[in-house]
C-alpha atoms as a PDB file:
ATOM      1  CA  UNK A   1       1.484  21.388   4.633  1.00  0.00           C
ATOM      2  CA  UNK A   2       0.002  18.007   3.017  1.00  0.00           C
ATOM      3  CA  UNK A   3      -2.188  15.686   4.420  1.00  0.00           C
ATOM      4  CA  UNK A   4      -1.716  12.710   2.801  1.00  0.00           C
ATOM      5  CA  UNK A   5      -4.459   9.740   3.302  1.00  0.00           C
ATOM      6  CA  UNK A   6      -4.346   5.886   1.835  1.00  0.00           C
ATOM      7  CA  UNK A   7      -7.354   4.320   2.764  1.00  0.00           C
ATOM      8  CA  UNK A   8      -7.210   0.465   2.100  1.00  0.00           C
ATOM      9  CA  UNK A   9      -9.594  -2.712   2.841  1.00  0.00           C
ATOM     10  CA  UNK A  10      -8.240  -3.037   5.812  1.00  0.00           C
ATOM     11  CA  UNK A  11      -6.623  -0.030   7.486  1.00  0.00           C
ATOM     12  CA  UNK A  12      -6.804   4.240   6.932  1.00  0.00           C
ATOM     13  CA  UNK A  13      -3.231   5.841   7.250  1.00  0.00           C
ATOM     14  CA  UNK A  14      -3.185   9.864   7.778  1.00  0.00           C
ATOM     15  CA  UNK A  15       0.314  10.956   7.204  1.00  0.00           C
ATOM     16  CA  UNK A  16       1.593  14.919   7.868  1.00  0.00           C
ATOM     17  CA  UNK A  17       3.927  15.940   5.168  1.00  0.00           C
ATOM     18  CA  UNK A  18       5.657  19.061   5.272  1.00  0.00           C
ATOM     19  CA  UNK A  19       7.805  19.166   2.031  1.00  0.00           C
ATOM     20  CA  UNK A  20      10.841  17.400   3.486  1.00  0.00           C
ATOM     21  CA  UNK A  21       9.697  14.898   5.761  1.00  0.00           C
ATOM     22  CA  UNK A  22       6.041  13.190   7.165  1.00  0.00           C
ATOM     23  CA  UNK A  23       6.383  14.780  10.676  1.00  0.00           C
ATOM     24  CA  UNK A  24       3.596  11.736  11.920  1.00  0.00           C
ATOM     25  CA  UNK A  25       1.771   8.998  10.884  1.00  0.00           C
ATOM     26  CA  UNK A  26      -1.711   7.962  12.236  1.00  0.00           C
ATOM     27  CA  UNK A  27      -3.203   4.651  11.667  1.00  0.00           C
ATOM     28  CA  UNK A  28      -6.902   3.757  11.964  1.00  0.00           C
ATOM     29  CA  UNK A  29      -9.265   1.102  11.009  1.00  0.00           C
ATOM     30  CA  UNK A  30     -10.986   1.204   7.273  1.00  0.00           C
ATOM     31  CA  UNK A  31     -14.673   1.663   7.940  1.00  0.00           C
ATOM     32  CA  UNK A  32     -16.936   2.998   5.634  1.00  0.00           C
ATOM     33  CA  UNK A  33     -19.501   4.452   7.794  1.00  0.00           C
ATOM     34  CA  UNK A  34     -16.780   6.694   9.739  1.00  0.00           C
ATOM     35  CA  UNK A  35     -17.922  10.402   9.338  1.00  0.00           C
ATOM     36  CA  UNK A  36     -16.051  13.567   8.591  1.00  0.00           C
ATOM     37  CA  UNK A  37     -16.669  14.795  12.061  1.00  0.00           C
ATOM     38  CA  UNK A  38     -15.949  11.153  13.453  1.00  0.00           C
ATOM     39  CA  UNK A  39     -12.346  10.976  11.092  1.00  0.00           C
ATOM     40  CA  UNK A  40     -11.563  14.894  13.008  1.00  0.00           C
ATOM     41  CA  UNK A  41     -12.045  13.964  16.210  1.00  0.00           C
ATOM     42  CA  UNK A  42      -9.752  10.909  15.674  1.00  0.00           C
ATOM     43  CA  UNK A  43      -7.102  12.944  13.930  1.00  0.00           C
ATOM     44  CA  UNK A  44      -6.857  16.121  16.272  1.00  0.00           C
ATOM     45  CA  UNK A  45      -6.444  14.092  19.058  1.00  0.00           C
ATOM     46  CA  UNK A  46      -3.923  12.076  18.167  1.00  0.00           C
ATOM     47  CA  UNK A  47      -1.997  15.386  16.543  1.00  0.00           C
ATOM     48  CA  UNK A  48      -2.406  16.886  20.171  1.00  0.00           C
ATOM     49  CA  UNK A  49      -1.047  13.751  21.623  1.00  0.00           C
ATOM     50  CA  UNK A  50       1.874  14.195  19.692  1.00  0.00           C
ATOM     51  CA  UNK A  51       2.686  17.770  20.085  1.00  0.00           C
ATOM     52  CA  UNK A  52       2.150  19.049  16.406  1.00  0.00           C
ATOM     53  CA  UNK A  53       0.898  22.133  15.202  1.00  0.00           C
ATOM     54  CA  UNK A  54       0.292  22.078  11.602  1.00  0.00           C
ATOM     55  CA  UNK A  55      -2.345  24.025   9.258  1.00  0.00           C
ATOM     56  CA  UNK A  56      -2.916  21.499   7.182  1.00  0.00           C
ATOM     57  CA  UNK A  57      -3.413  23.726   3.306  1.00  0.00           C
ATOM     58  CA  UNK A  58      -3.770  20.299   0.911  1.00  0.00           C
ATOM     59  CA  UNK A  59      -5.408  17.052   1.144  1.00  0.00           C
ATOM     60  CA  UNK A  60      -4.662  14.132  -1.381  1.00  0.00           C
ATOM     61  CA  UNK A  61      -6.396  10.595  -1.190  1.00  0.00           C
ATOM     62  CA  UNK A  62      -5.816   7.515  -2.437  1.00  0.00           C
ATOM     63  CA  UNK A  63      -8.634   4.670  -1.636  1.00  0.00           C
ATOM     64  CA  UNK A  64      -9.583   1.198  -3.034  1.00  0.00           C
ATOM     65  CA  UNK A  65     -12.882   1.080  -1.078  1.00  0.00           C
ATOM     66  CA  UNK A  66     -15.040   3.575  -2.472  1.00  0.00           C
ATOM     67  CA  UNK A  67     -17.615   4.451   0.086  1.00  0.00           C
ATOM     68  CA  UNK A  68     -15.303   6.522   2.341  1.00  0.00           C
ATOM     69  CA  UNK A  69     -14.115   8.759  -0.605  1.00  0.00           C
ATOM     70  CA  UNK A  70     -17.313  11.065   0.183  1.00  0.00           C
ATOM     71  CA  UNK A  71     -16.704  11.287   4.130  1.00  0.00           C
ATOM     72  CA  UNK A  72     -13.289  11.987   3.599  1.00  0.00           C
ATOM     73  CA  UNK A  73     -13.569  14.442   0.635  1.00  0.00           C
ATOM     74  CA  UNK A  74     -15.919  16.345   3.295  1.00  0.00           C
ATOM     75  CA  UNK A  75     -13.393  15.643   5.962  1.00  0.00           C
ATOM     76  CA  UNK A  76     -11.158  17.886   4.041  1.00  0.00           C
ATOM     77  CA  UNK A  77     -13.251  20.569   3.459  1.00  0.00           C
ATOM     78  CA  UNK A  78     -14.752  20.973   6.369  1.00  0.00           C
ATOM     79  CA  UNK A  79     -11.790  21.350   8.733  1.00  0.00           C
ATOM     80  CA  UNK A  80      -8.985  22.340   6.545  1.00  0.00           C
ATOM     81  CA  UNK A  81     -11.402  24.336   3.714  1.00  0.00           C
ATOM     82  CA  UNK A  82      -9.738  22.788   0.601  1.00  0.00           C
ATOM     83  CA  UNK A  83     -10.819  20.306  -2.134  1.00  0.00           C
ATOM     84  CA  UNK A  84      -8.586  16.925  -1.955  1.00  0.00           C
ATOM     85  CA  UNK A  85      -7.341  15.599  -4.689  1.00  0.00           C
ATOM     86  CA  UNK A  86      -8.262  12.128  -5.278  1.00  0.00           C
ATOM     87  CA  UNK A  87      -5.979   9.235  -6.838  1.00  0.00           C
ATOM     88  CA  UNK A  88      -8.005   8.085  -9.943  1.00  0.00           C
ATOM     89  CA  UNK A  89     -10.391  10.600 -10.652  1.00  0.00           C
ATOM     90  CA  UNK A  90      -9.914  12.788 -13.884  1.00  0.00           C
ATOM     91  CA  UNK A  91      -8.538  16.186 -11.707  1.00  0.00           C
ATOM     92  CA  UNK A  92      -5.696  14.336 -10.373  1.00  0.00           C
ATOM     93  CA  UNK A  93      -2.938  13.553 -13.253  1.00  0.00           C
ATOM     94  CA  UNK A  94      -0.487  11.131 -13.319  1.00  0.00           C
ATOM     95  CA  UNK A  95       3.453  11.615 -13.666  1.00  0.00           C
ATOM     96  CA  UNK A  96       2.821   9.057 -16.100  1.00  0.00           C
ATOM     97  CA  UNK A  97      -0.597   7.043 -17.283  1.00  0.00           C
ATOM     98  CA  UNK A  98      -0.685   3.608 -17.224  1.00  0.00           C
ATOM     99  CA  UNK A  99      -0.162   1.685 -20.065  1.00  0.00           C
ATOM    100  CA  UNK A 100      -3.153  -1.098 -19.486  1.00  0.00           C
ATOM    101  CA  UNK A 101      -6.269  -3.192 -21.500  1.00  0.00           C
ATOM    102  CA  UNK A 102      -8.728  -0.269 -22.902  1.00  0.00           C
ATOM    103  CA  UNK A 103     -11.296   0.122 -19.442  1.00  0.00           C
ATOM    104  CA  UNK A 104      -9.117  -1.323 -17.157  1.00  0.00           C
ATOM    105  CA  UNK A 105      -9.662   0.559 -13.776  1.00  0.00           C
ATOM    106  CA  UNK A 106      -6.196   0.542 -12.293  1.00  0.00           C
ATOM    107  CA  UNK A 107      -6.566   0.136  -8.115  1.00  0.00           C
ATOM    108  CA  UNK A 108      -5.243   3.816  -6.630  1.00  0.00           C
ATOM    109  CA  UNK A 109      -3.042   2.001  -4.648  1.00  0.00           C
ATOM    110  CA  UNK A 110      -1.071   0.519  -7.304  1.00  0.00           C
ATOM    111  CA  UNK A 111      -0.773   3.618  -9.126  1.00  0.00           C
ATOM    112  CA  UNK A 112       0.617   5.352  -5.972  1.00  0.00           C
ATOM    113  CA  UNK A 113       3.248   2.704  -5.698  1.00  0.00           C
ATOM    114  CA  UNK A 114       4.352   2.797  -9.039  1.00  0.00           C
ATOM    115  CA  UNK A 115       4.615   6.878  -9.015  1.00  0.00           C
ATOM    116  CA  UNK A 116       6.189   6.498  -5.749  1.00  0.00           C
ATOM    117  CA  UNK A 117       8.890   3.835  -6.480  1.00  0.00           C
ATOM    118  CA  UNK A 118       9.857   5.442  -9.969  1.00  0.00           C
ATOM    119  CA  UNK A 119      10.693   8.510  -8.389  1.00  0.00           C
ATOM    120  CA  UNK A 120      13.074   6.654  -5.680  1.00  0.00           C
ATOM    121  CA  UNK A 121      14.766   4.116  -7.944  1.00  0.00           C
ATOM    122  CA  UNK A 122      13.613   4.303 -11.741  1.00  0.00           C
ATOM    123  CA  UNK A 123      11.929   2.017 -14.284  1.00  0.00           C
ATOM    124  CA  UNK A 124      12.191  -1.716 -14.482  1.00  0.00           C
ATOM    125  CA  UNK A 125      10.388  -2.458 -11.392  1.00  0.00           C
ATOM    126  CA  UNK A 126       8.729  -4.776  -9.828  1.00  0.00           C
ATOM    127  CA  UNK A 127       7.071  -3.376  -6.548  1.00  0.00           C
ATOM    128  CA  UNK A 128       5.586  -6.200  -4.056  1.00  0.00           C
ATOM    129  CA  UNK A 129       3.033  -5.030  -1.784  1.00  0.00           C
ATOM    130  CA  UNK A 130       1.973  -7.310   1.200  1.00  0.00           C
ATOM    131  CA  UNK A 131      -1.894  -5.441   1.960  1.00  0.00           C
ATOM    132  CA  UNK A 132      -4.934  -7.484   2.588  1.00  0.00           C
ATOM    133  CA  UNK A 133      -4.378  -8.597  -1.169  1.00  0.00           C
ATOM    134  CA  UNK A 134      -0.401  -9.670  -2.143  1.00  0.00           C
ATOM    135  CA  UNK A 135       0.312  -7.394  -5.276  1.00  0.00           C
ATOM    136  CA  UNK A 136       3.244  -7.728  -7.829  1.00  0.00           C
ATOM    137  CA  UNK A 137       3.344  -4.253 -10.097  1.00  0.00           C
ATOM    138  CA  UNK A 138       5.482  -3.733 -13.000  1.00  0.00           C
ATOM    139  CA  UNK A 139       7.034   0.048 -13.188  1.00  0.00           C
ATOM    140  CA  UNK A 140       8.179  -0.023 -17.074  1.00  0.00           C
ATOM    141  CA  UNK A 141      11.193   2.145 -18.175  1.00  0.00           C
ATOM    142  CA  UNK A 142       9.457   5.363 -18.154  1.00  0.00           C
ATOM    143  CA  UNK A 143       7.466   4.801 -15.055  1.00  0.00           C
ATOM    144  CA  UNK A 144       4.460   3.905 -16.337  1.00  0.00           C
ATOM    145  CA  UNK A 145       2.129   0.902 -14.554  1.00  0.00           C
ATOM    146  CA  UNK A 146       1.795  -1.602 -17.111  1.00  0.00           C
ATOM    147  CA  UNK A 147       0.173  -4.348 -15.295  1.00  0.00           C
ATOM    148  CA  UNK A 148       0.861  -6.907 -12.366  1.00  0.00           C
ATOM    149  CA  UNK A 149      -0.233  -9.578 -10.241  1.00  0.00           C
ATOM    150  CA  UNK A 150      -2.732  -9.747  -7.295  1.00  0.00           C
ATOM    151  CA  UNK A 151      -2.670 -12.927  -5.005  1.00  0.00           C
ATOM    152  CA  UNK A 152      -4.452 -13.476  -2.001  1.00  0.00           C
ATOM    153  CA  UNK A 153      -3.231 -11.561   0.846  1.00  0.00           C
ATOM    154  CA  UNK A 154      -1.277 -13.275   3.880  1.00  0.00           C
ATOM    155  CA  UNK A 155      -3.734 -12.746   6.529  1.00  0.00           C
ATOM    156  CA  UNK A 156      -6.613 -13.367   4.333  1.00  0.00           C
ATOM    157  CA  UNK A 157      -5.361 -16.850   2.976  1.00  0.00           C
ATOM    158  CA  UNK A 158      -4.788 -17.597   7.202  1.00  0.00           C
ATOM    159  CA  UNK A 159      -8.567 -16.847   7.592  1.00  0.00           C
ATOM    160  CA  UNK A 160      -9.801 -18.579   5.080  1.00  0.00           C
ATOM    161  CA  UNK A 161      -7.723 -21.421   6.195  1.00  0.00           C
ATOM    162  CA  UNK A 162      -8.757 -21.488   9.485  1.00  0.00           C
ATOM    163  CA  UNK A 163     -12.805 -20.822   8.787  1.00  0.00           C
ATOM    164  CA  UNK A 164     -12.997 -23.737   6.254  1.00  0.00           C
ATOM    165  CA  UNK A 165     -11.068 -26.057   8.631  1.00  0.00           C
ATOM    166  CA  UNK A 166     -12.726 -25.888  12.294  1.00  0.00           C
ATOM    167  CA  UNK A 167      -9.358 -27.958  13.563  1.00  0.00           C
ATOM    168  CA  UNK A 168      -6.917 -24.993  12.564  1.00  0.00           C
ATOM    169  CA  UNK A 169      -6.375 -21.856  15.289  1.00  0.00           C
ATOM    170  CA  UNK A 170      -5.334 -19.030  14.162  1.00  0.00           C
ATOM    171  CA  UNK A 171      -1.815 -18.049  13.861  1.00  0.00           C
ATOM    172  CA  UNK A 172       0.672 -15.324  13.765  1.00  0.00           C
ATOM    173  CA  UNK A 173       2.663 -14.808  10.765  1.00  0.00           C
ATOM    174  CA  UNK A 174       6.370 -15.463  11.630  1.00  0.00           C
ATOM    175  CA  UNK A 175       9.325 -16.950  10.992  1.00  0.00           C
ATOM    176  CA  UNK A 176       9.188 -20.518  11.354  1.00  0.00           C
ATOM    177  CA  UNK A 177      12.552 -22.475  12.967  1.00  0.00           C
ATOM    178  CA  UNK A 178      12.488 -24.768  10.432  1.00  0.00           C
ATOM    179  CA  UNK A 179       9.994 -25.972   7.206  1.00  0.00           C
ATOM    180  CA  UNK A 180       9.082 -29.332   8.621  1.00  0.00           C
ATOM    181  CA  UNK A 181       6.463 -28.458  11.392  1.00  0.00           C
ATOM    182  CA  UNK A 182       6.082 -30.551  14.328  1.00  0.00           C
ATOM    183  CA  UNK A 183       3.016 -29.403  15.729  1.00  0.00           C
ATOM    184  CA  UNK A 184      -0.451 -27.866  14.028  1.00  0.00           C
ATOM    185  CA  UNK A 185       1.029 -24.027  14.522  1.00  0.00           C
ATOM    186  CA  UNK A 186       4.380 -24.698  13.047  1.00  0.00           C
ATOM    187  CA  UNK A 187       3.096 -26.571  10.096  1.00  0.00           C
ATOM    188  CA  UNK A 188       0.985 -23.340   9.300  1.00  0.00           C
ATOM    189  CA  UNK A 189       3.075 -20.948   9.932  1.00  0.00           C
ATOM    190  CA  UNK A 190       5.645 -23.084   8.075  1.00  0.00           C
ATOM    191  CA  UNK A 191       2.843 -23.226   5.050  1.00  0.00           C
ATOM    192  CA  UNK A 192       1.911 -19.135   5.307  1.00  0.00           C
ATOM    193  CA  UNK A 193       5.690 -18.214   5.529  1.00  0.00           C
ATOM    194  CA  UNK A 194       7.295 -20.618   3.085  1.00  0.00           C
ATOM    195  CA  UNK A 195       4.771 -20.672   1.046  1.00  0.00           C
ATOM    196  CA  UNK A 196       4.367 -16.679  -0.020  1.00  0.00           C
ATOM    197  CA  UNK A 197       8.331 -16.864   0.488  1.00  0.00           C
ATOM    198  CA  UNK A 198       7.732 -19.411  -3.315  1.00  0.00           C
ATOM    199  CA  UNK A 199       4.886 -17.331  -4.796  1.00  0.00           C
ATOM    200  CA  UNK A 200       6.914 -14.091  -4.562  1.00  0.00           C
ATOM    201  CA  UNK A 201      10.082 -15.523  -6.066  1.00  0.00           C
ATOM    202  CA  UNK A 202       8.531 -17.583  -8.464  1.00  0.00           C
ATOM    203  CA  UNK A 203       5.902 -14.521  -9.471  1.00  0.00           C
ATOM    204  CA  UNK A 204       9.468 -12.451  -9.906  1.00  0.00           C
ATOM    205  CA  UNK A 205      11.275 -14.510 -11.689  1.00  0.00           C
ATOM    206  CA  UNK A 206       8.460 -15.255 -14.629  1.00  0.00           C
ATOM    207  CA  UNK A 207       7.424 -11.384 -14.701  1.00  0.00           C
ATOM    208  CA  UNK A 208      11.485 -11.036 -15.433  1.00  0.00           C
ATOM    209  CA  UNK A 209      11.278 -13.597 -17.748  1.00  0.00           C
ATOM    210  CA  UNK A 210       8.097 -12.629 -19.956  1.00  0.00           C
ATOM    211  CA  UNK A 211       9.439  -8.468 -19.484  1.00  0.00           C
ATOM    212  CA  UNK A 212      12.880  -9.921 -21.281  1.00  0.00           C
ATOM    213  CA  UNK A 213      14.894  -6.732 -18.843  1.00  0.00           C
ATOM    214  CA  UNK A 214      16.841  -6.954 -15.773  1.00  0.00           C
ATOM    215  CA  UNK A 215      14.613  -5.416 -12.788  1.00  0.00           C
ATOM    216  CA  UNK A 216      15.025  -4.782  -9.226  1.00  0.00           C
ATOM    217  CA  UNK A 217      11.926  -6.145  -6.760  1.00  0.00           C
ATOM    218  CA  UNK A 218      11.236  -3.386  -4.035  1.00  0.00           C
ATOM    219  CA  UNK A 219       9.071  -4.699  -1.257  1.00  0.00           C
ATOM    220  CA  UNK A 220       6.593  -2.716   0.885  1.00  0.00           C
ATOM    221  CA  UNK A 221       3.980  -3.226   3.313  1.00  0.00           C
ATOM    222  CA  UNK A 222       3.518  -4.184   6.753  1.00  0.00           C
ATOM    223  CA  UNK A 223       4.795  -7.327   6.608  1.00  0.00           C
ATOM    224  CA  UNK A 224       7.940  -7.212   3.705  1.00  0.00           C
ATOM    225  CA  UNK A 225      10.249  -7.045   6.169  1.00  0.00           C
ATOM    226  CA  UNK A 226       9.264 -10.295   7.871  1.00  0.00           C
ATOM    227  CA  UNK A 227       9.697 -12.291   4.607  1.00  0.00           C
ATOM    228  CA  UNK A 228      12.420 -10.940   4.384  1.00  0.00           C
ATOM    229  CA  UNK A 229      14.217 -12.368   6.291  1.00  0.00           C
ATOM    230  CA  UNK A 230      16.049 -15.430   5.646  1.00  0.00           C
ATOM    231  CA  UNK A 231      14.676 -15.121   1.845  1.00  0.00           C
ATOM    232  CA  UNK A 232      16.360 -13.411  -1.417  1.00  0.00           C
ATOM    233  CA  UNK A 233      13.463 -11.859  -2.214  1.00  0.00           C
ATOM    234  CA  UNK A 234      13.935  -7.782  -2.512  1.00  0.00           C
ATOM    235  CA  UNK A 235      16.315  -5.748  -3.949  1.00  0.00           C
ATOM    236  CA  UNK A 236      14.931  -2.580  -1.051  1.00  0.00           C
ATOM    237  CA  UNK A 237      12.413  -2.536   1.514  1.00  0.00           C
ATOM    238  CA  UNK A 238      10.905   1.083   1.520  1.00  0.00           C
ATOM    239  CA  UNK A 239       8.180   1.042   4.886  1.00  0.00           C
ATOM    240  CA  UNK A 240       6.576   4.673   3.078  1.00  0.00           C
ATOM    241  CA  UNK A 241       6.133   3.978  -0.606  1.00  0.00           C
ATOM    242  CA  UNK A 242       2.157   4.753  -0.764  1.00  0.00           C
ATOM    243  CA  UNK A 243       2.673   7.861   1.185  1.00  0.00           C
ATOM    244  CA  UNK A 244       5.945   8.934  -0.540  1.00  0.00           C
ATOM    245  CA  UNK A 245       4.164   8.253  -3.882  1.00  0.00           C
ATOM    246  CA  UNK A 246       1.039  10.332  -2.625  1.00  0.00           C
ATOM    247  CA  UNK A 247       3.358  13.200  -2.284  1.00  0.00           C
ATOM    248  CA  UNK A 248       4.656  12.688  -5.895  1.00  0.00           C
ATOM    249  CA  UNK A 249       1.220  12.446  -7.374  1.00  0.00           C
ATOM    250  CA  UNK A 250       0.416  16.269  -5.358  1.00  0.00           C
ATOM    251  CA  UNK A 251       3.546  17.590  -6.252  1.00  0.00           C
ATOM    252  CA  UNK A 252       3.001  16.691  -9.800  1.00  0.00           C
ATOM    253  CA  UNK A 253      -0.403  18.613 -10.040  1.00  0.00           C
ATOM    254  CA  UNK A 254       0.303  21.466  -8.398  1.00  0.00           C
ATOM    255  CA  UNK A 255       3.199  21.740 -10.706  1.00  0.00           C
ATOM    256  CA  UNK A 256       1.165  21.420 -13.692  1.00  0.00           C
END
């Protein structure tokens, strides 16, 4: 029974796997100064709530901030008496290494997503991930991460917008009824929405142009399914790619 855990700048997901299927997923804020006991007492209760009994026998991590690594990494052996593996260290092997500028630290997440999409759909990817930063990764024919794009993400582009302009409330991402706004919320949900709707495509189509190969665009994260709609933009929509991808990574090394 895995536990698999992406912690990101924003928010910690725990997700049960049990070989087949991720029998829950828990969702908690990213905090840095959450302890191992405080991270148990979270988890059990919500695993109660639910009605699960698992023995959790293997722990795998993936984090881009750092300073929780050590709570969690004591998390694991505490309660469940094993020693996580963790995305990015030298103990935790990749399908396939990334093909990237000599001391380039590749972001965990990114090489989660990559392991995680190859496995589902092949090479020649291009994997957009709406998180607190919007991410464009290229998955080359073998499956190996071979670079990408990061953007500003969604929400933090709306709260920069509306802390450098005192006039501007914030606003829900959403749909907009049509691109000329008639009112302050409209035009910037009009500007958020249309506006990532452009950077994605026009990120897509000059990665396909520059990579000289047909690829398919998978989107993931919270909010791919919004833009979505009414836009071109993906090829699939997969709502567990980190965590699927997390499973990959374990699978691999226990394997090997």
């Amino acid at each position: 029974m895995l536990l698999a855990i992406d912690c990101g700048n924003t928010n910690t997901v725990f997700s049960i796997w049990d070989g087949e299927k991720f029998l829950c997923t828990l969702r908690t804020s990213t905090h840095h100064a959450r302890t191992a006991d405080a991270y148990f007492t979270w988890y059990s209760t919500l695993v109660k709530h639910y009605g699960i009994e698992v023995t959790i026998t293997d722990v795998i991590i993936s984090s881009t901030v750092p300073r929780v690594v050590f709570n969690l990494r004591v998390f694991a052996d505490r309660f469940f008496g094993c020693r996580p593996m963790v995305v990015g260290k030298p103990d935790c092997a990749l399908p396939v290494p990334p093909r990237v500028d000599a001391g380039t630290l590749v972001g965990p997440d990114r090489l989660v997503n990559t392991a995680g999409a190859f496995a589902r759909h092949g090479g020649d990817l291009i994997v957009v991930d709406f998180g607190t930063a919007t991410t464009c990764d290229v998955v080359a024919e073998d499956g190996a991460y071979v670079g990408g794009v990061i953007a500003p993400g969604v929400n933090l582009s709306l709260e920069a917008l509306h802390m450098a302009a005192a006039a501007l409330p914030h606003v829900d991402v959403t749909t907009p009824p049509r691109v000329i706004g008639t009112n302050t919320v409209d035009c910037m949900q009009s500007g958020v929405y249309w506006g990532y709707v452009g950077l994605v495509k026009g990120l897509c189509e000059k990665i396909r142009a520059e990579y000289a190969r047909p690829m398919k665009v998978i989107g993931t994260g919270g909010l791919a399914p919004l833009f979505a709609q009414g836009a071109d933009l993906f090829d699939e929509i997969e709502d567990d790619l980190t965590m699927h991808g997390l499973t990959v990574i374990h699978d691999y090394n226990k394997k090997g």
